[in-house]
N, C-alpha and C. Protein backbone atom coordinates (compact mmCIF):
# COMPACT_ATOMS: atom_id res chain seq x y z
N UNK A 1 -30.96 -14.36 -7.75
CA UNK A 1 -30.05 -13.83 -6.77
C UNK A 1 -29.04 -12.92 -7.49
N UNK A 2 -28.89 -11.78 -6.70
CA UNK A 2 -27.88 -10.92 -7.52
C UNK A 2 -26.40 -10.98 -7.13
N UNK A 3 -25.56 -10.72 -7.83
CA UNK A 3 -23.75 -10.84 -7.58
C UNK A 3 -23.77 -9.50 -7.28
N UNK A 4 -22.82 -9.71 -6.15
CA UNK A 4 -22.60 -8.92 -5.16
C UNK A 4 -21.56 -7.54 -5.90
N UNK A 5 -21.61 -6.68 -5.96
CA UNK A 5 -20.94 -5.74 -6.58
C UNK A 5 -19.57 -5.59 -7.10
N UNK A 6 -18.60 -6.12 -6.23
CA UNK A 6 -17.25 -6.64 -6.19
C UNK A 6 -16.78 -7.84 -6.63
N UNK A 7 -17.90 -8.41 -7.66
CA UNK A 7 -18.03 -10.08 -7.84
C UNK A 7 -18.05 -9.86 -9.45
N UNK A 8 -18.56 -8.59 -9.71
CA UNK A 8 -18.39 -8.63 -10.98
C UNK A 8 -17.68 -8.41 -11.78
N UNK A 9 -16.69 -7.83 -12.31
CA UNK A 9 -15.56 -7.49 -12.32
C UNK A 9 -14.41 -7.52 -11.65
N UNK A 10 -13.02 -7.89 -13.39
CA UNK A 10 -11.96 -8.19 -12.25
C UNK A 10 -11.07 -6.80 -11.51
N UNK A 11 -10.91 -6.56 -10.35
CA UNK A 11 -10.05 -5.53 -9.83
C UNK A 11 -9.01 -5.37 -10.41
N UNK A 12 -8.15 -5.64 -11.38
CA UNK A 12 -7.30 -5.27 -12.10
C UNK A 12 -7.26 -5.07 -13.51
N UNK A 13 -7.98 -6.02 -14.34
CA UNK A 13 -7.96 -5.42 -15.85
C UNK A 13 -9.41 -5.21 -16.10
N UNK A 14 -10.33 -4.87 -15.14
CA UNK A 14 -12.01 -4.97 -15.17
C UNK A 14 -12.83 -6.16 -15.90
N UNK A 15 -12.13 -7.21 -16.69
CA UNK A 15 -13.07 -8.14 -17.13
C UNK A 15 -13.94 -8.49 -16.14
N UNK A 16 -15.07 -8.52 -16.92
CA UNK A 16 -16.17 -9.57 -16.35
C UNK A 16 -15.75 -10.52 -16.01
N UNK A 17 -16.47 -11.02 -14.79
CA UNK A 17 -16.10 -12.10 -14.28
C UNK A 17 -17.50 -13.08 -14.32
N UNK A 18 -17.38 -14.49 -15.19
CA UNK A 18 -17.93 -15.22 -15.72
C UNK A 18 -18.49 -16.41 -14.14
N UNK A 19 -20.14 -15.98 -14.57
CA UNK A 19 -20.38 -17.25 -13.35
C UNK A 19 -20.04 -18.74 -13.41
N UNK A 20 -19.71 -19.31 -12.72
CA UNK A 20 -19.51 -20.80 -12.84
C UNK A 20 -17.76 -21.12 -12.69
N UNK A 21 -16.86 -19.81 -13.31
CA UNK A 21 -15.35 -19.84 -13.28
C UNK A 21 -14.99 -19.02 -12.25
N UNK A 22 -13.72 -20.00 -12.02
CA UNK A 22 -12.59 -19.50 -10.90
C UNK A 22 -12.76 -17.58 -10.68
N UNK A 23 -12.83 -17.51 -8.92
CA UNK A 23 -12.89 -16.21 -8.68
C UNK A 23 -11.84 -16.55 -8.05
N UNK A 24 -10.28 -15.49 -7.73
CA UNK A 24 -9.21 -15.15 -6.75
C UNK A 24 -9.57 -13.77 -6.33
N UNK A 25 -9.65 -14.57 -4.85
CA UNK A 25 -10.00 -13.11 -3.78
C UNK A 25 -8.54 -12.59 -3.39
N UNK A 26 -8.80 -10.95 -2.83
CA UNK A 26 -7.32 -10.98 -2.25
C UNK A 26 -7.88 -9.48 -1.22
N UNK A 27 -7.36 -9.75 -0.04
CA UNK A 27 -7.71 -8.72 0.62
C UNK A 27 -9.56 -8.71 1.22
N UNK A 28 -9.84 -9.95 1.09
CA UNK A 28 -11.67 -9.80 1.33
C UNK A 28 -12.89 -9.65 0.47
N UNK A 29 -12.43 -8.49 -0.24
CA UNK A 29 -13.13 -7.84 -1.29
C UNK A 29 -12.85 -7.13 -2.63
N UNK A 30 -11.96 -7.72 -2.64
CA UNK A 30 -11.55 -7.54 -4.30
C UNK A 30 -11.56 -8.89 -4.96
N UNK A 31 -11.68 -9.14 -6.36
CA UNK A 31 -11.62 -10.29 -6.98
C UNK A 31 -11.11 -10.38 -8.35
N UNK A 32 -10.42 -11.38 -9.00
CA UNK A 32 -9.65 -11.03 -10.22
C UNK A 32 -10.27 -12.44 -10.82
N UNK A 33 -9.98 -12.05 -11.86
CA UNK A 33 -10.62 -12.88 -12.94
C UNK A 33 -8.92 -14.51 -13.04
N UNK A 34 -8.02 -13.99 -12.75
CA UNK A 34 -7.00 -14.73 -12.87
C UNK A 34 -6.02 -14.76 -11.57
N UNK A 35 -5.42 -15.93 -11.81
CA UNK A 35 -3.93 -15.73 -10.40
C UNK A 35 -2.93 -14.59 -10.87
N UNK A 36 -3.27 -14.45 -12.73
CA UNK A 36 -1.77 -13.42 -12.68
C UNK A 36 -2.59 -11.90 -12.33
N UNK A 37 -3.57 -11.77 -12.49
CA UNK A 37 -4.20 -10.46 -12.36
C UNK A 37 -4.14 -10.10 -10.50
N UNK A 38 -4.36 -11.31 -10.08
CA UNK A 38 -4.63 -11.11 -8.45
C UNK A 38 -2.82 -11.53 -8.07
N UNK A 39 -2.13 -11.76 -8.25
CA UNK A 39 -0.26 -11.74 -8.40
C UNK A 39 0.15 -10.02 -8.59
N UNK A 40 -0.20 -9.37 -9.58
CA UNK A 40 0.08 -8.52 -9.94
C UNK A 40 -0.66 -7.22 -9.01
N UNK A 41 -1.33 -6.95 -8.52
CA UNK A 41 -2.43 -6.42 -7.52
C UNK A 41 -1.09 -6.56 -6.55
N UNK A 42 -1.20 -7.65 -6.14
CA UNK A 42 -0.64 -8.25 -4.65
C UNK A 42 1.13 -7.15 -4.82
N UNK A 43 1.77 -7.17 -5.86
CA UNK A 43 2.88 -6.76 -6.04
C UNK A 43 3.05 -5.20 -6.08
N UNK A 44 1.90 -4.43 -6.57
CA UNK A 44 1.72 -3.59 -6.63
C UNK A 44 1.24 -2.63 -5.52
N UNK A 45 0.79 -3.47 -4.41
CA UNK A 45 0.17 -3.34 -3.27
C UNK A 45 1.50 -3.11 -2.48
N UNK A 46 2.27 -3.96 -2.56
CA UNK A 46 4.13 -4.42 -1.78
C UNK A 46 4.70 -3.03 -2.05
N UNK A 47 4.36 -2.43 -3.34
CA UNK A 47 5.44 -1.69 -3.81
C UNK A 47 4.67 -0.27 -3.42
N UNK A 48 3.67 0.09 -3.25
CA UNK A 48 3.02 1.19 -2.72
C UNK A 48 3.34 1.01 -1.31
N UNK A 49 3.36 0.12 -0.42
CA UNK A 49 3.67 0.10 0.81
C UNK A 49 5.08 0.45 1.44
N UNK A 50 5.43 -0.06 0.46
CA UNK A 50 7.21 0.10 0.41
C UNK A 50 7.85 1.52 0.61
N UNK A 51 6.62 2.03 -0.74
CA UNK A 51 7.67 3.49 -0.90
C UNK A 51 6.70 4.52 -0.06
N UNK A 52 5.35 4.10 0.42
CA UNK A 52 5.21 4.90 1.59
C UNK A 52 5.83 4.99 3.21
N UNK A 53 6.62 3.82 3.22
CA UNK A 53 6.96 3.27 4.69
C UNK A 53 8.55 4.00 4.55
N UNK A 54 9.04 3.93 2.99
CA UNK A 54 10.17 4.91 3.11
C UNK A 54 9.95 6.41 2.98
N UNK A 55 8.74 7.04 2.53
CA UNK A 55 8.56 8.27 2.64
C UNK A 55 8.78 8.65 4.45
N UNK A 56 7.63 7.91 4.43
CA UNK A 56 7.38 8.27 6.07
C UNK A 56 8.78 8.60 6.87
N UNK A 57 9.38 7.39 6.83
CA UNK A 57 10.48 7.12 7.12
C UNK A 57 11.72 8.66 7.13
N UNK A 58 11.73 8.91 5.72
CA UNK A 58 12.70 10.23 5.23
C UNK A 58 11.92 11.43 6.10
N UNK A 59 10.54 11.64 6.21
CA UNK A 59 9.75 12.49 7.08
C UNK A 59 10.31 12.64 8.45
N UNK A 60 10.42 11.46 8.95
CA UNK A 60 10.97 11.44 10.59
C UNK A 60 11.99 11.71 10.55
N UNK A 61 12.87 11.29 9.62
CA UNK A 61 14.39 11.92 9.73
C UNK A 61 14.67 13.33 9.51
N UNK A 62 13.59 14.00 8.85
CA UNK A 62 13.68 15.40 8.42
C UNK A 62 13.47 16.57 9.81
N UNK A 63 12.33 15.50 10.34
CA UNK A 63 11.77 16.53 11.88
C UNK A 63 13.10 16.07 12.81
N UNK A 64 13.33 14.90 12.70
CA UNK A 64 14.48 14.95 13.76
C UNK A 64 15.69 15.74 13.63
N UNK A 65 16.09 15.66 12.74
CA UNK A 65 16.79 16.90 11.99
C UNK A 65 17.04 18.29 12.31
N UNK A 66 15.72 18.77 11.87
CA UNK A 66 15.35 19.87 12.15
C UNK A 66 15.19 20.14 13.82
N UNK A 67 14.67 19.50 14.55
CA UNK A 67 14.68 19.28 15.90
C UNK A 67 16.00 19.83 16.39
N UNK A 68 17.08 19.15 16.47
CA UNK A 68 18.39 18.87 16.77
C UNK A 68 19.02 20.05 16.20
N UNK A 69 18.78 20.93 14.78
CA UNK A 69 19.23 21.92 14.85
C UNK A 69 18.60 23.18 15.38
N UNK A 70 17.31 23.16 15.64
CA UNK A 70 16.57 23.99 17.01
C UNK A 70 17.11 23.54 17.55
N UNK A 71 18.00 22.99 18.36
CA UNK A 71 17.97 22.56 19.68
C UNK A 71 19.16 23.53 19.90
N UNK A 72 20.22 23.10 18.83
CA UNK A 72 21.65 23.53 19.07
C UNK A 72 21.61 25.19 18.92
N UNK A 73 20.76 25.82 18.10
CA UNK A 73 21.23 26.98 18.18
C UNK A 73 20.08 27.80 18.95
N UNK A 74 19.77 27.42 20.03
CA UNK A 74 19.26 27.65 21.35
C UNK A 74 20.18 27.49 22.62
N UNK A 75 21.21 27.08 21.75
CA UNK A 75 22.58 26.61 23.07
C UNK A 75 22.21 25.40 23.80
N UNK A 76 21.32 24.52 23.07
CA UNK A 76 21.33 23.44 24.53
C UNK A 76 22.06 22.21 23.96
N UNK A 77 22.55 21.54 24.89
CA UNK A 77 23.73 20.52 24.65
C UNK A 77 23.09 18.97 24.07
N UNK A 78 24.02 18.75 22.92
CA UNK A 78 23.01 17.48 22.52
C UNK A 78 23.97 16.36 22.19
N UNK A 79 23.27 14.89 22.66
CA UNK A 79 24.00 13.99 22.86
C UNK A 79 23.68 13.04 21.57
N UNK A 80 24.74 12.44 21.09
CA UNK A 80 24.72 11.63 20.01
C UNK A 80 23.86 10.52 20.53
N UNK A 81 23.14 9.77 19.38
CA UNK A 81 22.05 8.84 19.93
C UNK A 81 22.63 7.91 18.72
């Protein structure tokens, strides 16, 4: 029987991953050879999410922005929100 592609290696420092020893899944289909390798993934995952949810974030504030000063120097009246 063959190991499944994602079984062989760990997703974070690529070791082989030894049959018979502890696999940590995370997400379905990734697997780490250790808890600190699959810890560290998990944190790194937090922190990419983070600083895309504040990109995004600075994005919307930029169009709204920009919005509001189209708005005003079109003469139309704008209400504080």
């Amino acid at each position: 029987m063959e190991t499944a592609h994602f079984l062989r290696t760990c997703g974070l420092c690529q070791r082989r991953l030894q049959p018979g020893r502890d696999i940590y899944m995370y997400r379905g289909d990734t697997a780490f050879c250790s808890l600190e390798c699959r810890e560290q993934q998990m944190k790194q995952d937090e922190r990419k999410e983070k600083y895309s949810g504040m990109a995004s974030k600075k994005e919307d504030h930029r169009h709204h922005a920009s919005a509001q000063t189209a708005a005003a120097s079109e003469g139309e009246t704008l209400a504080a929100a």
